[in-house]
Protein backbone atom coordinates (compact mmCIF):
# COMPACT_ATOMS: atom_id res chain seq x y z
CA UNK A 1 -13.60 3.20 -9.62
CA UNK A 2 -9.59 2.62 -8.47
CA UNK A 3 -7.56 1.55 -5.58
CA UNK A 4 -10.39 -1.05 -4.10
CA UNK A 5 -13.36 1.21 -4.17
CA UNK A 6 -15.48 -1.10 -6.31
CA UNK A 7 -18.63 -2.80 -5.20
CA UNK A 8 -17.49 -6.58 -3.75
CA UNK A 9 -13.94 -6.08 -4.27
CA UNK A 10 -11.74 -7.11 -1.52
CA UNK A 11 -9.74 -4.22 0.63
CA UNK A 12 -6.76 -3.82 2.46
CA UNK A 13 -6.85 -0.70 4.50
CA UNK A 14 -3.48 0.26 6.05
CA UNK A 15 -2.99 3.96 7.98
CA UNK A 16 0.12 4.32 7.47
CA UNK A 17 0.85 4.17 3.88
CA UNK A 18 3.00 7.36 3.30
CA UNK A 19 4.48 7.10 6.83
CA UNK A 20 6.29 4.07 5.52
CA UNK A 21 9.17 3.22 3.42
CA UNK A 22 9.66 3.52 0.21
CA UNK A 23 9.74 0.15 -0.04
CA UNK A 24 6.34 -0.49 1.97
CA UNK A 25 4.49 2.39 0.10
CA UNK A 26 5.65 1.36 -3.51
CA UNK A 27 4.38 -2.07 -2.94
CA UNK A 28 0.93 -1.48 -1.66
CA UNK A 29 0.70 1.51 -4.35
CA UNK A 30 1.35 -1.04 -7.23
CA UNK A 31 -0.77 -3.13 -5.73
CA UNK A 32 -3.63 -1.18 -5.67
CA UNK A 33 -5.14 -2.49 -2.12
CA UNK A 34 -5.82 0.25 -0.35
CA UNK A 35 -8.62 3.06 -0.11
CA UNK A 36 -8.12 5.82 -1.78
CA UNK A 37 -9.76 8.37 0.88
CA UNK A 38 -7.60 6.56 4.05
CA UNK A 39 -4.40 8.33 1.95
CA UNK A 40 -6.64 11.68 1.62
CA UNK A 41 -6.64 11.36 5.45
CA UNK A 42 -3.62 10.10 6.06
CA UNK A 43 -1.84 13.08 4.67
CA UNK A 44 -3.94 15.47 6.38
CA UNK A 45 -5.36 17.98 4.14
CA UNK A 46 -8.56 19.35 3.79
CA UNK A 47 -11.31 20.50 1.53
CA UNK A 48 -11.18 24.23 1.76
CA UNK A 49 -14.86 24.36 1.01
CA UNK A 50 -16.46 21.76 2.96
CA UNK A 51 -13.90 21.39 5.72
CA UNK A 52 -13.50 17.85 5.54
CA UNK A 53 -11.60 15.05 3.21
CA UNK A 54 -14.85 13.21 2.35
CA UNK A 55 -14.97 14.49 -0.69
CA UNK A 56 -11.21 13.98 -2.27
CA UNK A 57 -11.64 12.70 -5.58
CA UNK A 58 -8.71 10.80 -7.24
CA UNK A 59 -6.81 13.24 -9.87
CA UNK A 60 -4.13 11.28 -11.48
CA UNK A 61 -0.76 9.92 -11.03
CA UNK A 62 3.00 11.32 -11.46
CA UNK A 63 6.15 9.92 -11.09
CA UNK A 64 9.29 10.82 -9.35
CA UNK A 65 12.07 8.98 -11.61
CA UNK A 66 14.93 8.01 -8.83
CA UNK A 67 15.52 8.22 -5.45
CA UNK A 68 17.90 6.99 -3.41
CA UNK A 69 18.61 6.19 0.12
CA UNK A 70 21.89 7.29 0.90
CA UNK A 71 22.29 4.94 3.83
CA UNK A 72 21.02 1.42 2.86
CA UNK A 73 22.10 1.93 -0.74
CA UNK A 74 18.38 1.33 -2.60
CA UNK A 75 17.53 2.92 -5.37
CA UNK A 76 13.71 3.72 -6.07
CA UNK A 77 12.95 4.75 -9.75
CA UNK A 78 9.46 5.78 -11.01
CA UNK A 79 8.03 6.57 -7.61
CA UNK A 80 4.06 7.26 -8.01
CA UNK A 81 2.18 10.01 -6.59
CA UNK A 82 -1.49 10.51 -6.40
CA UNK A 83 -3.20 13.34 -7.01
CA UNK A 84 -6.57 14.23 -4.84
CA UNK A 85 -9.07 17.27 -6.13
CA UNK A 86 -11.54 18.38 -3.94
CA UNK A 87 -15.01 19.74 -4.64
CA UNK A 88 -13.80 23.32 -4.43
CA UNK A 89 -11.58 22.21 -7.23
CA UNK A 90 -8.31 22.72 -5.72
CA UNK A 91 -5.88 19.90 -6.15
CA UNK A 92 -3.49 18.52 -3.75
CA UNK A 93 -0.33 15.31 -4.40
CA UNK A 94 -0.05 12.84 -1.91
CA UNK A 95 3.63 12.80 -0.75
CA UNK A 96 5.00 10.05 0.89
CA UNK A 97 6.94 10.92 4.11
CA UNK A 98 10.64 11.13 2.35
CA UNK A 99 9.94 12.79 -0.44
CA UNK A 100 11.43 16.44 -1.11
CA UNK A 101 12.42 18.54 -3.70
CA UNK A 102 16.32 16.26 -3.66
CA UNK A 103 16.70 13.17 -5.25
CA UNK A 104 17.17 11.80 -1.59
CA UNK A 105 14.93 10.07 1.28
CA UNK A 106 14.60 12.58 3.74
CA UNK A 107 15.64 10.75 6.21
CA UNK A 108 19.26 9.44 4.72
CA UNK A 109 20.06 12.87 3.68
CA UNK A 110 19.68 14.08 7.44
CA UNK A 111 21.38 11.40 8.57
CA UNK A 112 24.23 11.60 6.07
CA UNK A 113 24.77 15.79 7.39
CA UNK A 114 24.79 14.46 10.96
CA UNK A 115 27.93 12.65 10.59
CA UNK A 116 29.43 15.63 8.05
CA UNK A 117 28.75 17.89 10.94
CA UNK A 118 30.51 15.20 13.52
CA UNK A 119 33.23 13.63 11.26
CA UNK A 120 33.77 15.81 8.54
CA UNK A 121 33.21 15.97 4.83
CA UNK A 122 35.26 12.88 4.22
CA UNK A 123 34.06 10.95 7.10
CA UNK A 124 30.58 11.63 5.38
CA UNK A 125 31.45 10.68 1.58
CA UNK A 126 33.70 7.76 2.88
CA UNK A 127 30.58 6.20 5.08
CA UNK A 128 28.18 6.88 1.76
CA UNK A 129 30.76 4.71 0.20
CA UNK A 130 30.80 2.10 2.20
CA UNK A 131 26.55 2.11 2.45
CA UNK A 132 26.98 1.80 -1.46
CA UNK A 133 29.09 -0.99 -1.63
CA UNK A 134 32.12 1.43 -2.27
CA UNK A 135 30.24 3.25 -5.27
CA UNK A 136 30.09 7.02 -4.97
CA UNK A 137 26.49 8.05 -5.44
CA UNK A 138 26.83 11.45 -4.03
CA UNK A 139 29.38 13.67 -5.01
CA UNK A 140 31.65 16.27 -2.97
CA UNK A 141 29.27 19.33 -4.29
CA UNK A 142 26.16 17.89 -3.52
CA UNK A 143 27.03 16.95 0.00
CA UNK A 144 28.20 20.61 0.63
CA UNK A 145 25.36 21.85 -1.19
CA UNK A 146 22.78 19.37 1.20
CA UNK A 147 24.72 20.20 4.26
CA UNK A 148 24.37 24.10 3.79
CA UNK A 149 20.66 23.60 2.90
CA UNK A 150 19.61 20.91 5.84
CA UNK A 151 21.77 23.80 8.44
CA UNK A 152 19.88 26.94 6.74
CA UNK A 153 16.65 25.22 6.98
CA UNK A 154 17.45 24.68 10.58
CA UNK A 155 18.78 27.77 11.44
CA UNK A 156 16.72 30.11 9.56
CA UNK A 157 13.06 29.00 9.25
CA UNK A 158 11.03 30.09 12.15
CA UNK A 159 8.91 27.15 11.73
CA UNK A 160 11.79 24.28 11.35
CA UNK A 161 13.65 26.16 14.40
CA UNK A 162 10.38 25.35 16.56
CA UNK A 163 10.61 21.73 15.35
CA UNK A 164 14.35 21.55 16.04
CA UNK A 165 14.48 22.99 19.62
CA UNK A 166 17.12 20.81 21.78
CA UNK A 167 19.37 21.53 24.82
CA UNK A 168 22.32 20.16 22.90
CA UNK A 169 25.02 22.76 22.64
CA UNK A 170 26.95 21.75 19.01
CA UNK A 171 24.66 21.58 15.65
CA UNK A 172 25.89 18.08 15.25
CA UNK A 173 24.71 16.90 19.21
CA UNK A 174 21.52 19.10 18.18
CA UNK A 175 20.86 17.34 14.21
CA UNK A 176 21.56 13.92 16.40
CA UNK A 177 19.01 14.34 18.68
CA UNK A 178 16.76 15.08 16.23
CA UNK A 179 17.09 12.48 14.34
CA UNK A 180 16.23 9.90 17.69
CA UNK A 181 13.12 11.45 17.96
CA UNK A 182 11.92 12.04 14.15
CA UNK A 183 9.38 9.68 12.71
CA UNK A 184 7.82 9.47 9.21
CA UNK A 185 4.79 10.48 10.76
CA UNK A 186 6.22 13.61 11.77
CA UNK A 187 7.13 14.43 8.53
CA UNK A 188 3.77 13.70 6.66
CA UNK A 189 1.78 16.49 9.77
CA UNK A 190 4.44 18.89 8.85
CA UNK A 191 4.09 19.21 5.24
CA UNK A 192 0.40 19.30 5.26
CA UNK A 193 0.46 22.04 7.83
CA UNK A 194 3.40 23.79 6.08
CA UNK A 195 2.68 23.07 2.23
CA UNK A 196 6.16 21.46 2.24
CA UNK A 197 8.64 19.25 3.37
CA UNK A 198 10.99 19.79 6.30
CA UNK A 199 14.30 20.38 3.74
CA UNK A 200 12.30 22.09 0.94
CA UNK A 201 13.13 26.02 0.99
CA UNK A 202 9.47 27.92 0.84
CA UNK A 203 8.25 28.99 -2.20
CA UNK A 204 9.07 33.16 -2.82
CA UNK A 205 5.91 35.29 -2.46
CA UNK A 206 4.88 35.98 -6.06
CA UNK A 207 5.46 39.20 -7.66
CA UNK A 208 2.86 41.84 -7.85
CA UNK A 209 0.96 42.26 -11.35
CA UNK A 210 2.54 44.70 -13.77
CA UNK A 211 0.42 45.41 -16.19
CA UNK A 212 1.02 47.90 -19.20
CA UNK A 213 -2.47 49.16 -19.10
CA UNK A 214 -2.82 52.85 -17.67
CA UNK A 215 -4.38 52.34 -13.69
CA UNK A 216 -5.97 55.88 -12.18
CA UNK A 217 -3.57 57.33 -10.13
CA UNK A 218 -0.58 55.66 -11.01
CA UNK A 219 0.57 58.06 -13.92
CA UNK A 220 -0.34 58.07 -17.61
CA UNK A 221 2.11 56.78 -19.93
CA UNK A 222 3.69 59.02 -22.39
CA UNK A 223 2.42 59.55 -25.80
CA UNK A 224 4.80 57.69 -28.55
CA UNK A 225 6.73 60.34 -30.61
CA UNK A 226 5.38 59.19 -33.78
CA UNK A 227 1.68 58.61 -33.43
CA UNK A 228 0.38 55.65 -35.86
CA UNK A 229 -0.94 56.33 -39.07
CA UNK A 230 -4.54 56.69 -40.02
CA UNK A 231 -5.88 53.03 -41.01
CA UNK A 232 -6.88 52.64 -44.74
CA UNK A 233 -8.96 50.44 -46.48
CA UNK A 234 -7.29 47.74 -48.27
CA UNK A 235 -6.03 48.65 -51.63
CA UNK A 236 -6.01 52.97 -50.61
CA UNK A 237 -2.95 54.33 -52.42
CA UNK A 238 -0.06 55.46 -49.85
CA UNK A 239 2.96 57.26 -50.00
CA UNK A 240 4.97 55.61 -47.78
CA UNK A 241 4.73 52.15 -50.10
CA UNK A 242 4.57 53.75 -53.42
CA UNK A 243 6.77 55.92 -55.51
CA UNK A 244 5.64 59.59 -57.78
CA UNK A 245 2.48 61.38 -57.84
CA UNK A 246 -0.79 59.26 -57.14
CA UNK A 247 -2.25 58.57 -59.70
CA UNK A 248 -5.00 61.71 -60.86
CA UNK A 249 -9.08 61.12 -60.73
């Protein structure tokens, strides 16, 4: 068995491993002291069979390679993820809380588009700078690119609009507010009830089957203008391969 789950081995059970840092999470995930089935629970999904998390079974690891926190300046390379299947046989990964799709914490990126949205684009790469030790980790593109997606995400999705409800007036007042209130915790409910994190753009509904065979009702297809030849048995003089008269019987 892994992570503790062996007869007489010593445990350390803590509830809040993918609510914490990346820092916290990385060292009790290397360490292996924790139960594997408290991070099942912790992340909140379910067995879509039996209801319940009881019977999560661990499915492997993968690795994130770096992430970085834009606002303390750490850099996290070969994150770990776990991998739970469940006796329906579905399969599930076990995000921590600022994980996404970027190569960003959730929660620096966020912050880093509040002050964009209150100081500007250079009052936002100049105080990544200075976070970084005056090394540029983020360029001018990206920034743009993370601001448009973090005020999209907030301004289109039903879902993250419900989350993001405020009396502020401005988008910065409202993204600062928010970010008072958020917790890690808050972040690993809403990707197990949404199937992703609060800055990753859903998934497009996948396209219908199109299949070449003939379906009733639908329309035949057209016959090909030159209809294949009549199969021979190996070694059957043809015309189309050979030159003059076959040869006579």
């Amino acid at each position: 068995m892994l992570f503790g789950d062996s007869v007489g081995e010593p445990h350390t059970i803590i509830s809040s491993i993918l609510s914490s840092g990346l820092t916290v999470y990385l060292a009790v995930i290397n360490s292996g002291g924790f139960l594997f089935l408290d991070l099942v629970l912790e992340s909140g999904h379910l067995c879509p069979k039996c209801g319940t998390a009881e019977c999560a079974k661990y499915h492997g690891t993968w690795f994130r390679k770096i992430i970085l926190d834009l606002c303390s300046g750490e850099s996290f390379s070969n994150v770990p993820i776990l991998r739970a299947i469940f006796c329906d046989g579905s399969t599930i990964s076990l995000f921590p809380a600022e994980l996404w799709r970027g190569k960003t914490t959730i929660t620096s990126a966020l912050g880093v588009v509040s002050i964009a949205l209150k100081e500007g684009l250079e009052g936002a790469m100049q105080w990544v700078c200075d976070c970084n030790g005056g090394e540029e980790v983020i360029s001018e593109r990206t920034l743009r690119r993370l601001i448009k997606r973090s005020v999209s995400r907030f301004s289109v999705d039903a879902k993250a609009l419900k989350f993001f409800q405020s009396t502020a007036k401005t988008l910065s007042e409202k993204f600062e507010n928010f970010l008072t209130y958020l917790h890690r915790r808050d972040l690993v409910t809403l990707r197990s009830q949404w199937g992703y994190s609060i800055l990753d753009i859903p998934r497009s509904v996948k396209a219908p089957d199109c299949s070449s065979y003939p379906q009733p009702g639908i329309g035949q297809p057209h016959p090909p203008q030159n209809p294949p030849s009549e199969i021979l048995p190996r070694g059957t003089w043809s015309a189309s391969y050979r030159r003059g008269r076959p040869p006579d019987e």
